[in-house]
C-alpha atoms as a PDB file:
ATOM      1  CA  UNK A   1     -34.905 -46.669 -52.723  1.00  0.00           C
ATOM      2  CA  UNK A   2     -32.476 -44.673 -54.192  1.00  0.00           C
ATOM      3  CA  UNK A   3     -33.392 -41.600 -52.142  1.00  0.00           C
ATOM      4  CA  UNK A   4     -33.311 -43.273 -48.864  1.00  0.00           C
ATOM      5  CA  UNK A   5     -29.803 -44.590 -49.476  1.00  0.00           C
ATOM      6  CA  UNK A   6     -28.663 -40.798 -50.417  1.00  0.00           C
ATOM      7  CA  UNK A   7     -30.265 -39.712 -47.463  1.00  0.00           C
ATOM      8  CA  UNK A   8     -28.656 -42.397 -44.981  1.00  0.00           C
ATOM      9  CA  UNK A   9     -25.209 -41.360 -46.799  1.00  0.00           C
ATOM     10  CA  UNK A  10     -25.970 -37.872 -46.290  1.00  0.00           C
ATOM     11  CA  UNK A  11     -26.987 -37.803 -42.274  1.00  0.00           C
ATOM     12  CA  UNK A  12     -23.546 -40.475 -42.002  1.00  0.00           C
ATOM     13  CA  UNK A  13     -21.521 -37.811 -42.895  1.00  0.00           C
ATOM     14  CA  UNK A  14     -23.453 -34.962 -40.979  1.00  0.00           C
ATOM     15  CA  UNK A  15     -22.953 -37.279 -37.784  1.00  0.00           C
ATOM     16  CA  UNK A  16     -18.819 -38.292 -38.395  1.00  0.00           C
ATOM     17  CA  UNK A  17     -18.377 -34.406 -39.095  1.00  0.00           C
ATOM     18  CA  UNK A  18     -19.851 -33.074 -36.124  1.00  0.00           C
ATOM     19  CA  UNK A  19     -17.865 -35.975 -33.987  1.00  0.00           C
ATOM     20  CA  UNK A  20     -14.284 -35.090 -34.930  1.00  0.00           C
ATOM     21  CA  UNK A  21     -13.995 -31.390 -33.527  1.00  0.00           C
ATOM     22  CA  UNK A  22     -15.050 -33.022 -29.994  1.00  0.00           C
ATOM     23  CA  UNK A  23     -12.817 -35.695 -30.272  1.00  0.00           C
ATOM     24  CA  UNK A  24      -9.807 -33.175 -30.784  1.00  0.00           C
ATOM     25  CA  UNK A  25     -10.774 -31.227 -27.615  1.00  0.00           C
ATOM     26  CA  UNK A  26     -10.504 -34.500 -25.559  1.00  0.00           C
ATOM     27  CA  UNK A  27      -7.326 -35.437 -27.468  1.00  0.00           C
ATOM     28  CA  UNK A  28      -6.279 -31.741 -26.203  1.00  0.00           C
ATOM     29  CA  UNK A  29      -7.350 -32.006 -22.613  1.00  0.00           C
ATOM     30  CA  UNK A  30      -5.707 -35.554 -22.695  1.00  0.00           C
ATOM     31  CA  UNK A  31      -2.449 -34.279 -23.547  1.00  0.00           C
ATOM     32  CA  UNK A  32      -2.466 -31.308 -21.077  1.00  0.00           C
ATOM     33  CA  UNK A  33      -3.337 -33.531 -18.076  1.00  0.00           C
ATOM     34  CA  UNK A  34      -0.360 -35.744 -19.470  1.00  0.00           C
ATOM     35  CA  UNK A  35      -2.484 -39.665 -19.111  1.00  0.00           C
ATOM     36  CA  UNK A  36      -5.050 -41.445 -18.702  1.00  0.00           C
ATOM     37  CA  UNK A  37      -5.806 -43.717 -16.578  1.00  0.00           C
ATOM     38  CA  UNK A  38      -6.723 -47.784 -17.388  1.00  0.00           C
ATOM     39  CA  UNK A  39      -8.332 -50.001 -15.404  1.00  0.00           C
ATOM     40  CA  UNK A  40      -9.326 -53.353 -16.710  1.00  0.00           C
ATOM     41  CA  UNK A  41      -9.628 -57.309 -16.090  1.00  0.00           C
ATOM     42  CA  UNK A  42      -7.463 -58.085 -19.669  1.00  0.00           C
ATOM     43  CA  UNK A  43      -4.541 -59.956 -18.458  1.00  0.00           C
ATOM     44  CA  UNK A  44      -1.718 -57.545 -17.829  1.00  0.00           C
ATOM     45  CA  UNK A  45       0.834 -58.381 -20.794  1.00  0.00           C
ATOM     46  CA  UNK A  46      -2.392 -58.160 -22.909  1.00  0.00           C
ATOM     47  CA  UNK A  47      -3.172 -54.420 -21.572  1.00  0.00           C
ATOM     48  CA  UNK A  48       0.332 -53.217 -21.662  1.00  0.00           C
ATOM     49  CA  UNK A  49       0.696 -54.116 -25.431  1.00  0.00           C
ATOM     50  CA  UNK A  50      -2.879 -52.270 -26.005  1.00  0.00           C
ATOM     51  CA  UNK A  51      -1.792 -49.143 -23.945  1.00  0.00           C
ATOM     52  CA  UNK A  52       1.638 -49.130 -26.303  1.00  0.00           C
ATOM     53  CA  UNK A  53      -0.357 -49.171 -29.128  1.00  0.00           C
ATOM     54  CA  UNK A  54      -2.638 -46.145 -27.648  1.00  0.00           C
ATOM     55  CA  UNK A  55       0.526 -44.262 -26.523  1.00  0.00           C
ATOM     56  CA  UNK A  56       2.088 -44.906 -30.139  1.00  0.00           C
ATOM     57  CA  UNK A  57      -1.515 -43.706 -31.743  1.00  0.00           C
ATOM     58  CA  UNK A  58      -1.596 -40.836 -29.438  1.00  0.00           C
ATOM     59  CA  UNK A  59       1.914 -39.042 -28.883  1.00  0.00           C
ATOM     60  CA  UNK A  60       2.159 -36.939 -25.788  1.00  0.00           C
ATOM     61  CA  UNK A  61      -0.358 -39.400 -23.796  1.00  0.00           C
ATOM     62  CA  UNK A  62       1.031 -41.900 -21.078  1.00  0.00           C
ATOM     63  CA  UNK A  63      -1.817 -45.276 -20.263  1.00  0.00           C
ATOM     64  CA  UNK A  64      -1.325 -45.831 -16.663  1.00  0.00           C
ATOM     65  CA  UNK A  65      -2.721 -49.758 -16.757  1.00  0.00           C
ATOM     66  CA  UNK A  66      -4.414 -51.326 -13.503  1.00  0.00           C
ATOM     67  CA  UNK A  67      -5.454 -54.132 -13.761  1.00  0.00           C
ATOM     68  CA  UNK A  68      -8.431 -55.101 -11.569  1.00  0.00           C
ATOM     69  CA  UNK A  69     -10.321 -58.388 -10.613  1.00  0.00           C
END
C-alpha cells in the first residue's frame, strides 16, 4: 500500500509541475491583451466583488463583467 501512495504522490507532483509553466504563458498573454472578458448569471454586485478580487490577484489584468440572463 505503501508503494501505491508514493506513486500517487509522485505522478501529483509530475502533473502540478507541468501545469504552472502554461499557466504563466496565459497569465502573459492576459496581460498583453490588457482583460478579460466575464460573462455570467451571478448577480452583478456579486461579480464585481469576484472580478476585484481577480484584478487584485492578477495585477495588470482588467475583468470586464456582463452579466447575462
Amino acid at each position: 500500500m505503501p508503494t501505491v501512495v508514493r506513486v500517487l504522490v509522485l505522478l501529483a507532483t509530475l502533473v502540478v509541475a507541468s501545469i504552472a509553466p502554461a499557466q504563466d504563458l496565459r497569465l502573459d498573454a492576459a496581460r498583453k491583451e490588457g482583460k478579460v472578458v466575464w460573462y455570467t448569471l451571478l448577480a452583478l454586485p456579486s461579480a464585481e466583488k469576484v472580478a476585484k478580487l481577480f484584478e487584485a490577484a492578477y495585477p495588470g489584468v482588467k475583468v470586464e463583467v456582463h452579466r447575462t440572463g
